[in-house]
Protein backbone atom coordinates (compact mmCIF):
# COMPACT_ATOMS: atom_id res chain seq x y z
CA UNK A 1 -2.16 6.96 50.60
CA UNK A 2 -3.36 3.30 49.82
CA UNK A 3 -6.09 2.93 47.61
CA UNK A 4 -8.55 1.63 50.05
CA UNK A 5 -8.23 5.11 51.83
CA UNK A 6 -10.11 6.83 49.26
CA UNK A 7 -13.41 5.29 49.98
CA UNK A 8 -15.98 7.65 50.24
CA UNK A 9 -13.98 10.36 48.56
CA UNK A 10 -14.17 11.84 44.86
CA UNK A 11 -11.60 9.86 43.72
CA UNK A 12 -10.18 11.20 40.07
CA UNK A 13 -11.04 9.34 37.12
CA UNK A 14 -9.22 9.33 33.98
CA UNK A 15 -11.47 10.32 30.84
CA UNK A 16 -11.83 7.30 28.32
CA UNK A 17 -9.30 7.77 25.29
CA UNK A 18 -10.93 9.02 22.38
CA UNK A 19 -10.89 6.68 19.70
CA UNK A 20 -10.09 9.24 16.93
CA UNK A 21 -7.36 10.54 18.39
CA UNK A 22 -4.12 8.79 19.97
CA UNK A 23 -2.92 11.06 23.12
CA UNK A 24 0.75 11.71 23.66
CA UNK A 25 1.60 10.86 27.49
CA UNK A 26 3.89 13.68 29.55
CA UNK A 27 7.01 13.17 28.42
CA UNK A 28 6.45 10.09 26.10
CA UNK A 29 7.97 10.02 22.36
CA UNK A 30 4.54 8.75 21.01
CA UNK A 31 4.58 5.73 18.12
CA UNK A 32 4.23 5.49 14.50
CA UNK A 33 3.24 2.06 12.20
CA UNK A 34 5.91 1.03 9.95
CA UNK A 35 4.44 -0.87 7.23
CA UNK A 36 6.02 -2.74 3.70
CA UNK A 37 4.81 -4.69 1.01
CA UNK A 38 7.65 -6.95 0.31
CA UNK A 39 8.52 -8.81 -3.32
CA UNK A 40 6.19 -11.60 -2.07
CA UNK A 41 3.14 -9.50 -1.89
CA UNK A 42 3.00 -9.55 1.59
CA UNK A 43 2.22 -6.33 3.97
CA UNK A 44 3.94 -6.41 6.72
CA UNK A 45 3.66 -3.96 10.35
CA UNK A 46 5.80 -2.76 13.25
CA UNK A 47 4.76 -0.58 15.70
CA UNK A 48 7.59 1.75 16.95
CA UNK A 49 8.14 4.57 19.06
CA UNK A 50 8.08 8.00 16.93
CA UNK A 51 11.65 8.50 15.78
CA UNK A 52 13.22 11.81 16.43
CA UNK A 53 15.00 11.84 13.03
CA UNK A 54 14.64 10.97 9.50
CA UNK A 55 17.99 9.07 10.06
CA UNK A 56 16.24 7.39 13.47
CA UNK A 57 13.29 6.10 11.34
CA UNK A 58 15.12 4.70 8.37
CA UNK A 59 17.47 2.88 11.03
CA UNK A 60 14.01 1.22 12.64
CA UNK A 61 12.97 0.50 9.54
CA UNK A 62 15.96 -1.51 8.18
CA UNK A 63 15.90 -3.22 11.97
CA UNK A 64 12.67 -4.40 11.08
CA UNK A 65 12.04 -5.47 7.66
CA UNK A 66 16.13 -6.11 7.24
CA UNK A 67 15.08 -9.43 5.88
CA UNK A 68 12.59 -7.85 3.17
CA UNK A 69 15.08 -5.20 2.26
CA UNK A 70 17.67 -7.75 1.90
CA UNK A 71 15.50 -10.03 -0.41
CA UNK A 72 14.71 -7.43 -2.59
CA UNK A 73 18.46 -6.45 -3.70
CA UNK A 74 18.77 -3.40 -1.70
CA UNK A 75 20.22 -2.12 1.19
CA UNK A 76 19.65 0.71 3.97
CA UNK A 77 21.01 3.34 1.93
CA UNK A 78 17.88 2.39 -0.60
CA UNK A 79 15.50 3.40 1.65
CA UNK A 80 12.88 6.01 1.29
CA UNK A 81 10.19 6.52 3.84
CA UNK A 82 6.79 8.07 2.67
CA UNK A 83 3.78 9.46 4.88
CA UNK A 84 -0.06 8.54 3.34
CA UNK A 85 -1.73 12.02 2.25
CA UNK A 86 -5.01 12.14 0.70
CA UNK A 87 -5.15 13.92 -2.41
CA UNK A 88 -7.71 16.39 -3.58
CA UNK A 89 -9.29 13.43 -5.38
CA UNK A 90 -10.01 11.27 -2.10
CA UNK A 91 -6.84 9.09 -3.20
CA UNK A 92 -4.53 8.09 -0.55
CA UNK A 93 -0.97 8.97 -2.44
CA UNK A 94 2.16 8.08 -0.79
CA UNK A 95 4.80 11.23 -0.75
CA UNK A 96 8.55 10.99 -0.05
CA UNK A 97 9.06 13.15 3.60
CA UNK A 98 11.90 15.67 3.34
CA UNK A 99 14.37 14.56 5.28
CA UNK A 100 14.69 17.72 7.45
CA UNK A 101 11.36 18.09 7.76
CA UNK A 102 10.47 15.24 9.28
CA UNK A 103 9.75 16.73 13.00
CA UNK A 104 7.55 18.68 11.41
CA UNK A 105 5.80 16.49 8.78
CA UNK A 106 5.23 13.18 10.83
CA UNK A 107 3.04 13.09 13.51
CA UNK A 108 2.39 10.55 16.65
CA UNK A 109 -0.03 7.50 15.34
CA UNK A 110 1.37 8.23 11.44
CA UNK A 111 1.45 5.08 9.05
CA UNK A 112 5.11 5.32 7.84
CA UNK A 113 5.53 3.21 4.10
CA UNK A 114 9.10 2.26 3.47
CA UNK A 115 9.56 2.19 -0.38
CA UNK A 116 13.03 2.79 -2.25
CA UNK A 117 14.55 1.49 -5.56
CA UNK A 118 13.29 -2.20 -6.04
CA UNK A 119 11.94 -1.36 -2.04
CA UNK A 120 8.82 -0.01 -4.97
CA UNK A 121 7.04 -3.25 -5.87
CA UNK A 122 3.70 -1.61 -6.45
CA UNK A 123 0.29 -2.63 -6.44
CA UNK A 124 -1.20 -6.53 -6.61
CA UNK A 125 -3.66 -6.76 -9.41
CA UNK A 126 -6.04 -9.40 -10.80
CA UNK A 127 -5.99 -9.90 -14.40
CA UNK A 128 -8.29 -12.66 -16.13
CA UNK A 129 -8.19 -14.14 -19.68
CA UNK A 130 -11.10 -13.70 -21.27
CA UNK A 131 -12.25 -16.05 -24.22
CA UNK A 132 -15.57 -17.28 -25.58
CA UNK A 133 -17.04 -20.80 -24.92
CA UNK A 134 -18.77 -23.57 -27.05
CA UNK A 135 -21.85 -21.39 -26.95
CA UNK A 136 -20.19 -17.90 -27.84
CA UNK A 137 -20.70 -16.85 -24.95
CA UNK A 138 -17.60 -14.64 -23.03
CA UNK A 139 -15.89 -16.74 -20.17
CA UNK A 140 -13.02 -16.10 -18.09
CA UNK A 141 -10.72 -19.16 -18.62
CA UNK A 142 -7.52 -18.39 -16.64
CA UNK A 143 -6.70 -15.84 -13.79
CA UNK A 144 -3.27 -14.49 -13.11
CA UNK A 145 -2.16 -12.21 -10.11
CA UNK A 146 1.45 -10.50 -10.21
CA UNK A 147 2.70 -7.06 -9.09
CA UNK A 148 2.19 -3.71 -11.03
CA UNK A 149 5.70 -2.31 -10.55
CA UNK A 150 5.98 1.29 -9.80
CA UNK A 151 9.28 1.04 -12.76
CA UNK A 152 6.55 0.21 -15.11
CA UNK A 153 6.30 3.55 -17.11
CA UNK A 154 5.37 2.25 -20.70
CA UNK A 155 2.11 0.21 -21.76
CA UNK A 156 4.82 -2.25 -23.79
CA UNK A 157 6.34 -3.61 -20.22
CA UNK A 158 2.60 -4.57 -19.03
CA UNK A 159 1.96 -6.47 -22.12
CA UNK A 160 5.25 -8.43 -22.13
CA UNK A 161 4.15 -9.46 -18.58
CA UNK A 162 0.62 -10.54 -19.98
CA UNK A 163 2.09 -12.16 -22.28
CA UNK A 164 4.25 -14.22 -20.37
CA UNK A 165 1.79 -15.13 -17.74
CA UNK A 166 -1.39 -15.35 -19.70
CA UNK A 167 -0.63 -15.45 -23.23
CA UNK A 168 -3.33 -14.13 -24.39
CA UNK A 169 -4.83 -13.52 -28.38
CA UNK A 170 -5.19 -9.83 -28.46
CA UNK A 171 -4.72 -7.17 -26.09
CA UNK A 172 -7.51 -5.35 -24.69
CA UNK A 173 -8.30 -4.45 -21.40
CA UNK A 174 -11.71 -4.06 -19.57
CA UNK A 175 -12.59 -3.49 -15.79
CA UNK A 176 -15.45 -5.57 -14.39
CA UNK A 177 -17.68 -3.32 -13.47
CA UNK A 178 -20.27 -6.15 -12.30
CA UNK A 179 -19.48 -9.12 -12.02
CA UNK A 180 -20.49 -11.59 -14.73
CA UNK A 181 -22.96 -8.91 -16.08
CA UNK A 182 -21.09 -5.99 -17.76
CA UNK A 183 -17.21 -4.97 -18.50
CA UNK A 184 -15.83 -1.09 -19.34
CA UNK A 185 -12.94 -1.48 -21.73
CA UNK A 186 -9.69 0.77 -20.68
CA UNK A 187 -8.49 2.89 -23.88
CA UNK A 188 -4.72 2.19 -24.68
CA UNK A 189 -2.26 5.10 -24.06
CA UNK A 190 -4.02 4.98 -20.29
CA UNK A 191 -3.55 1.51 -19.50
CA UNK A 192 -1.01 2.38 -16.68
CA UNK A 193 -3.13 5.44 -15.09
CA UNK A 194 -6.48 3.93 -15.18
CA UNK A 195 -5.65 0.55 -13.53
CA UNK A 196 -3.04 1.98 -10.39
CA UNK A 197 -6.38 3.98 -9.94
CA UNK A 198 -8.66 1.26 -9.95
CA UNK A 199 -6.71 -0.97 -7.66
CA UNK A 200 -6.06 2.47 -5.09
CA UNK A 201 -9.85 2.60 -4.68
CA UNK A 202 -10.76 -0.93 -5.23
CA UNK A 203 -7.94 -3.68 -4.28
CA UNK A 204 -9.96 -6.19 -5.53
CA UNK A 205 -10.92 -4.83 -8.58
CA UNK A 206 -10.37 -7.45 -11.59
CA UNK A 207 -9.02 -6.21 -15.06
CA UNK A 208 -10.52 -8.47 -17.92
CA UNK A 209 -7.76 -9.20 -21.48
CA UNK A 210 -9.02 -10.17 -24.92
């Protein structure tokens, strides 16, 4: 029946999509977002269909971000593919899927990360050296922004890295919690914790050193 034949009749009309919710069509396969954060500090996305398999999704990952993985050292063996899950604290935490679980873990419209070995390169933070001007007063002087690895386990590793990119005189650490009005200082022996936490919640969150 052409189209035109239906005027005058109660034609069906399909109900507008709801905007929380992506529907699966009859007999489709659905999609998922790939995403990585590469060695340069760049997030990058792929849409794909949902993969059937663990195996499936690791071989569209390494299809897409082949260049990435390949830059990085590793290979498709490396990978490890984790699903976002908010934790009881409101954090988003990124947990390793099961590998036979994944038809039943990972749903259509999922964000996928692919992490792995150096695949890991953890979160971008914003350190500042902080020193005192002509007038005593404190100043920021230089700014610095690298990667937090996820291999950094020891308070020792972060320092060398301060060290090396902002040589700093001494070695505390503050969070701005306004900025250019007041600092917190972070206690040592929670360096590590406090700031993946900070950054999780607030990307742009600045850590101050003295």
């Amino acid at each position: 029946m052409a189209i035109h034949e239906l005027e005058g009749r109660d034609a069906p009309r399909s109900e507008p999509a709801d905007s929380d919710t992506t529907n699966v069509p009859p007999g489709g396969r659905g999609k998922i977002l790939l995403s990585m954060l590469g060695t340069d500090g760049i997030m990058r996305h792929f849409v794909v269909v949902l993969p059937a398999t663990y195996l499936e999704a690791k071989a569209m990952a390494f299809d897409c971000f082949h260049v990435q993985i390949a830059s990085a050292g590793s290979t498709a063996d490396d990978i490890v593919l984790k699903l976002g899950v908010k934790s009881s604290s409101g954090v988003i935490v990124w947990a390793s899927i099961r590998p036979e679980q994944w038809a039943d873990v990972v749903s259509n419209g999922d964000e996928i990360r692919v992490g792995g070995g150096n695949l890991d390169p953890g979160l971008m933070v914003t350190f500042g050296r902080m020193g005192y001007n002509y007038r005593e007063k404190p100043e920021v002087f230089e700014y610095t922004t690298f990667l937090l690895p996820d291999s950094y386990t020891k308070e020792s590793q972060l320092e060398a890295k301060l060290q090396q990119s902002l040589n700093p005189c001494r070695f505390n650490l503050h969070r701005v919690v306004e900025k250019g009005v007041s600092t917190a200082s972070i206690p040592r022996g929670q360096w590590l914790t406090i700031i993946r936490r900070l950054i999780e919640k607030d990307p742009y969150c600045e850590i101050l050193v003295n």
